[in-house]
PDB file of N, CA and C in Angstrom:
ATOM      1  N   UNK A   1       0.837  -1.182   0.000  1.00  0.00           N
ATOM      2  CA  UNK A   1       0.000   0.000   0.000  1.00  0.00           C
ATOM      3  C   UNK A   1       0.884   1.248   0.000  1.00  0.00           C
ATOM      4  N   UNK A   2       0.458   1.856  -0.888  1.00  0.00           N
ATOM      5  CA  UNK A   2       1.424   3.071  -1.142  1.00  0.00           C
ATOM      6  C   UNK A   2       0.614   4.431   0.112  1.00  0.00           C
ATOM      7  N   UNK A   3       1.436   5.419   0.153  1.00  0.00           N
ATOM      8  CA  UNK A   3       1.083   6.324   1.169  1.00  0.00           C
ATOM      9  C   UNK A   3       1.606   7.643   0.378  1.00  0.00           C
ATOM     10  N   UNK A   4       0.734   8.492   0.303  1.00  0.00           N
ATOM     11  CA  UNK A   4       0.692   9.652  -0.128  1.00  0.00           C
ATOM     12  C   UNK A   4       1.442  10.739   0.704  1.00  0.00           C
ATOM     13  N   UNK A   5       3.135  11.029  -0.272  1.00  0.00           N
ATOM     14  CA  UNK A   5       3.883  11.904   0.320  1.00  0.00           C
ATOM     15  C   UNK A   5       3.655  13.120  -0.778  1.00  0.00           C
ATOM     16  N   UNK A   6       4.063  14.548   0.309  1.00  0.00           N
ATOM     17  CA  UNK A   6       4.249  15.612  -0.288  1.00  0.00           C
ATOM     18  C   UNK A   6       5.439  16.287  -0.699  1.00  0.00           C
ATOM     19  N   UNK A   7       5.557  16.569  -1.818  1.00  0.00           N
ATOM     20  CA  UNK A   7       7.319  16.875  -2.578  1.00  0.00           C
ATOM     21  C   UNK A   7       7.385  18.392  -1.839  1.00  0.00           C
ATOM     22  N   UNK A   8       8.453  18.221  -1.618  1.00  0.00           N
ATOM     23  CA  UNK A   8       9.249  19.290  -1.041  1.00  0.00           C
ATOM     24  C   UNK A   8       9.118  21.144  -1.945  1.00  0.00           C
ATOM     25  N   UNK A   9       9.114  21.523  -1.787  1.00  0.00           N
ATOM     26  CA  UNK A   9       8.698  23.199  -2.851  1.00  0.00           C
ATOM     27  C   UNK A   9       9.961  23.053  -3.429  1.00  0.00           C
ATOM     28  N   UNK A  10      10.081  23.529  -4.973  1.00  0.00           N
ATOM     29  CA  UNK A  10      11.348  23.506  -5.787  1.00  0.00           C
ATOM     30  C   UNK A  10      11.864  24.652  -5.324  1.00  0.00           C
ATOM     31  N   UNK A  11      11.514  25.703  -4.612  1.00  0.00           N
ATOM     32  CA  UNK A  11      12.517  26.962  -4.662  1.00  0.00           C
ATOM     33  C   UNK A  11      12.224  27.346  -3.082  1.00  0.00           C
ATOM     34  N   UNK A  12      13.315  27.583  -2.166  1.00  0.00           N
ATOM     35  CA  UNK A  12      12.987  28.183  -1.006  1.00  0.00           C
ATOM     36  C   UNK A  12      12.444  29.399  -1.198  1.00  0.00           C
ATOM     37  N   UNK A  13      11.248  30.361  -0.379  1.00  0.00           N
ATOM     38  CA  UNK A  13      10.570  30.983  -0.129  1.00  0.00           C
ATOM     39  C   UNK A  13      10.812  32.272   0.116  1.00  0.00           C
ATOM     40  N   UNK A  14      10.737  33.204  -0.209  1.00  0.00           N
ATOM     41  CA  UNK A  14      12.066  34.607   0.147  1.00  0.00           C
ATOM     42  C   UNK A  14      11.838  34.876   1.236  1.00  0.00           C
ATOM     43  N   UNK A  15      11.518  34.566   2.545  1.00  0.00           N
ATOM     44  CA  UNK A  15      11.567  34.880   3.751  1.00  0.00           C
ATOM     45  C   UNK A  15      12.366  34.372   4.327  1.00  0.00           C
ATOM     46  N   UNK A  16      13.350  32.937   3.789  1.00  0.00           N
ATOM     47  CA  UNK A  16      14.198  31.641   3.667  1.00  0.00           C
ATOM     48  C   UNK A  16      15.712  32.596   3.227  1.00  0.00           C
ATOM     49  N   UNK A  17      14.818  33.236   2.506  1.00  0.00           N
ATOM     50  CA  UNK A  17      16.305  33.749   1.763  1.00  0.00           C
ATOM     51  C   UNK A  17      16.619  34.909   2.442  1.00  0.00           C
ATOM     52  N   UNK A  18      15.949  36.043   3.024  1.00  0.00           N
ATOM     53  CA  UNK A  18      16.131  36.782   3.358  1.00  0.00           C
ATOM     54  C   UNK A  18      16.887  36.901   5.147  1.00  0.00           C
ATOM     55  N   UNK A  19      16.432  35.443   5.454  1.00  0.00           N
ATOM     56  CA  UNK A  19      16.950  35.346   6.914  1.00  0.00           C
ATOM     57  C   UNK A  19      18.315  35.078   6.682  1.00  0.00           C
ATOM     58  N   UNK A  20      18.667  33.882   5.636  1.00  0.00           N
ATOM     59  CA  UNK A  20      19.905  33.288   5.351  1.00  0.00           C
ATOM     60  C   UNK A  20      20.859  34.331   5.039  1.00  0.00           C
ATOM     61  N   UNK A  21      20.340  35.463   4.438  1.00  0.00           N
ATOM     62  CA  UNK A  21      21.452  36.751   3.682  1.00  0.00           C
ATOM     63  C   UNK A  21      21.601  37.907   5.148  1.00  0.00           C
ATOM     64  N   UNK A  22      20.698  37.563   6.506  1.00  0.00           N
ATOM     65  CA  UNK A  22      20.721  38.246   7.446  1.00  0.00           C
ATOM     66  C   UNK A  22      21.888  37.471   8.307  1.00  0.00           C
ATOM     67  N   UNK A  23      21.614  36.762   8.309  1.00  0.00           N
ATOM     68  CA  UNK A  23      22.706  35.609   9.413  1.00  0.00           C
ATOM     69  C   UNK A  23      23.927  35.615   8.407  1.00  0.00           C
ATOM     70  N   UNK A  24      24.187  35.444   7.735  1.00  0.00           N
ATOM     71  CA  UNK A  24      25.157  35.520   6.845  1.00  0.00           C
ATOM     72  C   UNK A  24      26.346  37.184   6.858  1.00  0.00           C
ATOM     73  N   UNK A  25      25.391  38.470   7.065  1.00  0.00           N
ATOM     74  CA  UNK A  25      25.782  39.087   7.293  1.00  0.00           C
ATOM     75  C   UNK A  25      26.226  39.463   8.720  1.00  0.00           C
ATOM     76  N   UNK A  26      25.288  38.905   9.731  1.00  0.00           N
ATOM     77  CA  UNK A  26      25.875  39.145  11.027  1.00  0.00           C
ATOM     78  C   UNK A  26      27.010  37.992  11.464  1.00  0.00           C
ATOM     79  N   UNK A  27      26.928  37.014  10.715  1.00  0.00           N
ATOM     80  CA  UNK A  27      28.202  36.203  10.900  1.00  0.00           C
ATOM     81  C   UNK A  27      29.496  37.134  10.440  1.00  0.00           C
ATOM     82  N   UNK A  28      29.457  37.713   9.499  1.00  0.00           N
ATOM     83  CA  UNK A  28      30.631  38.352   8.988  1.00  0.00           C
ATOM     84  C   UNK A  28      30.878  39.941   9.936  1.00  0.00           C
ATOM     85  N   UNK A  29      30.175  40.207  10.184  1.00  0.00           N
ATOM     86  CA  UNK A  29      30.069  41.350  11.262  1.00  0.00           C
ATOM     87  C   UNK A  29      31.159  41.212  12.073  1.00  0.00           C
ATOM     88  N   UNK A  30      29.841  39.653  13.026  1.00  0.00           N
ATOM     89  CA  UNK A  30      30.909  38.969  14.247  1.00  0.00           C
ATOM     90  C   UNK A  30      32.284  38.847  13.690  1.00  0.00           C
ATOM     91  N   UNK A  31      32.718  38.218  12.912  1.00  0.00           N
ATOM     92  CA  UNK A  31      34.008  37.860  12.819  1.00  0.00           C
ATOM     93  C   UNK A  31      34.904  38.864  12.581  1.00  0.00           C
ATOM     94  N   UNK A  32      34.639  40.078  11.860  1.00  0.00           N
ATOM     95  CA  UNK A  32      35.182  41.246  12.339  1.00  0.00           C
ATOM     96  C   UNK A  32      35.353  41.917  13.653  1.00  0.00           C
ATOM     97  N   UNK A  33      34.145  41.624  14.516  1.00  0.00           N
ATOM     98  CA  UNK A  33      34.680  42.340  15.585  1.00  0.00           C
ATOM     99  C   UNK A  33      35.398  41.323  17.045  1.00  0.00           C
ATOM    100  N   UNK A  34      34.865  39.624  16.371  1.00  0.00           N
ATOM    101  CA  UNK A  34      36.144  38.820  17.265  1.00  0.00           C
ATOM    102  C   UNK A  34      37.227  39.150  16.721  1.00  0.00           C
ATOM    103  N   UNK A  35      38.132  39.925  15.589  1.00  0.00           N
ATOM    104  CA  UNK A  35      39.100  40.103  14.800  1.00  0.00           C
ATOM    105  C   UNK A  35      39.888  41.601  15.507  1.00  0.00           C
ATOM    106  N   UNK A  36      38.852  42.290  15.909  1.00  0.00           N
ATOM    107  CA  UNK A  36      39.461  43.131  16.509  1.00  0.00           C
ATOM    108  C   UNK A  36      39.659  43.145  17.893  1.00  0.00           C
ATOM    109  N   UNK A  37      38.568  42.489  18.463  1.00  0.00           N
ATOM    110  CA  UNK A  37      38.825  41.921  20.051  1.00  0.00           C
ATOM    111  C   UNK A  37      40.139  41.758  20.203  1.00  0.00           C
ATOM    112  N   UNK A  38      40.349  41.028  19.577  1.00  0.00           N
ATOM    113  CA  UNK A  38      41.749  40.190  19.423  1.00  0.00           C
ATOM    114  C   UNK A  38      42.899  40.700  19.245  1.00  0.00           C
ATOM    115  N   UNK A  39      42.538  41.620  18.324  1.00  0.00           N
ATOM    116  CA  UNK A  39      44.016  42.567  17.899  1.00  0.00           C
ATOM    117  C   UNK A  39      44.419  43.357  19.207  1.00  0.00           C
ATOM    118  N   UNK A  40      43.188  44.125  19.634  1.00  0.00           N
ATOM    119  CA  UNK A  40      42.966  45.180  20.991  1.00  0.00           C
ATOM    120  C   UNK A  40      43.768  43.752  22.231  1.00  0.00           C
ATOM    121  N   UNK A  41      43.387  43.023  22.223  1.00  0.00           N
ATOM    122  CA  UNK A  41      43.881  42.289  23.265  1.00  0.00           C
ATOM    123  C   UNK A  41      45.372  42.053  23.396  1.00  0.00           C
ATOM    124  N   UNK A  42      45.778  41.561  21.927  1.00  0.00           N
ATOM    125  CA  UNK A  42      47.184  41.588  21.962  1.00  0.00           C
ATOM    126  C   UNK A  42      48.129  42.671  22.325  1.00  0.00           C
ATOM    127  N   UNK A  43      47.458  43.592  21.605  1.00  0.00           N
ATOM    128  CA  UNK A  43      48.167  44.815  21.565  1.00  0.00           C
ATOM    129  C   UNK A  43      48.449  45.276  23.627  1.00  0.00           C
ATOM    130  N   UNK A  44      47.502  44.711  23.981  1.00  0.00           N
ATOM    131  CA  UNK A  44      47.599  45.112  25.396  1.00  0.00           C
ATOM    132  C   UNK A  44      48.512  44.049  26.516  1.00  0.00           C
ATOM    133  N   UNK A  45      48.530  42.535  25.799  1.00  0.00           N
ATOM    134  CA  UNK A  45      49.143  41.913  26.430  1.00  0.00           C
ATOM    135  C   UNK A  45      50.906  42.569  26.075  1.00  0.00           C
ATOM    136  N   UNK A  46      50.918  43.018  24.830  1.00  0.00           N
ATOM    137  CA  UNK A  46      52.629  43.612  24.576  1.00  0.00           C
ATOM    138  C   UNK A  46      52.622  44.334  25.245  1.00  0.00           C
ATOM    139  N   UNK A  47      51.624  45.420  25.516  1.00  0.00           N
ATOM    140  CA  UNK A  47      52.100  47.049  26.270  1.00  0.00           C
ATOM    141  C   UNK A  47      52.611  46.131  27.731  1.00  0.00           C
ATOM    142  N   UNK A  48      51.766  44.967  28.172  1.00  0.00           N
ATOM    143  CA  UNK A  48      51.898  44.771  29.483  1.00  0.00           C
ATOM    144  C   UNK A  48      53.418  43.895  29.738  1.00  0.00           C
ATOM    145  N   UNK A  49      53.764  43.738  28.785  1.00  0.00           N
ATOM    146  CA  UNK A  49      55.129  42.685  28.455  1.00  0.00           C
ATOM    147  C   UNK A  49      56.009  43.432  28.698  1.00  0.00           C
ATOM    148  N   UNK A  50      55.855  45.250  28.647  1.00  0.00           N
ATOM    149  CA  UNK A  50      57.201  45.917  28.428  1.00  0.00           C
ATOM    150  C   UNK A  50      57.500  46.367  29.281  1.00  0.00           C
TER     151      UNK A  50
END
């Protein structure tokens, strides 16, 4: 006995897309400003080295 499945939508939905291009951008954000965390940190562990 066969059972009646529903196919998946051929194209994600632009509300799909629009979250994905949001997270996408705040990922790249973040990683800029763990990038500078980082720099600021170093820079302070040298001042404290000298």
């Amino acid at each position: 006995m066969k059972t009646k499945t529903k196919k998946a939508p051929a194209t994600r939905t632009t509300g799909h897309q629009i979250v994905e291009e949001k997270v996408r951008d705040l990922n790249e954000f973040l990683k800029k400003v763990d990038m500078n965390q980082w720099q600021e940190t170093i820079e302070k562990a040298r001042v404290n080295m000298k």
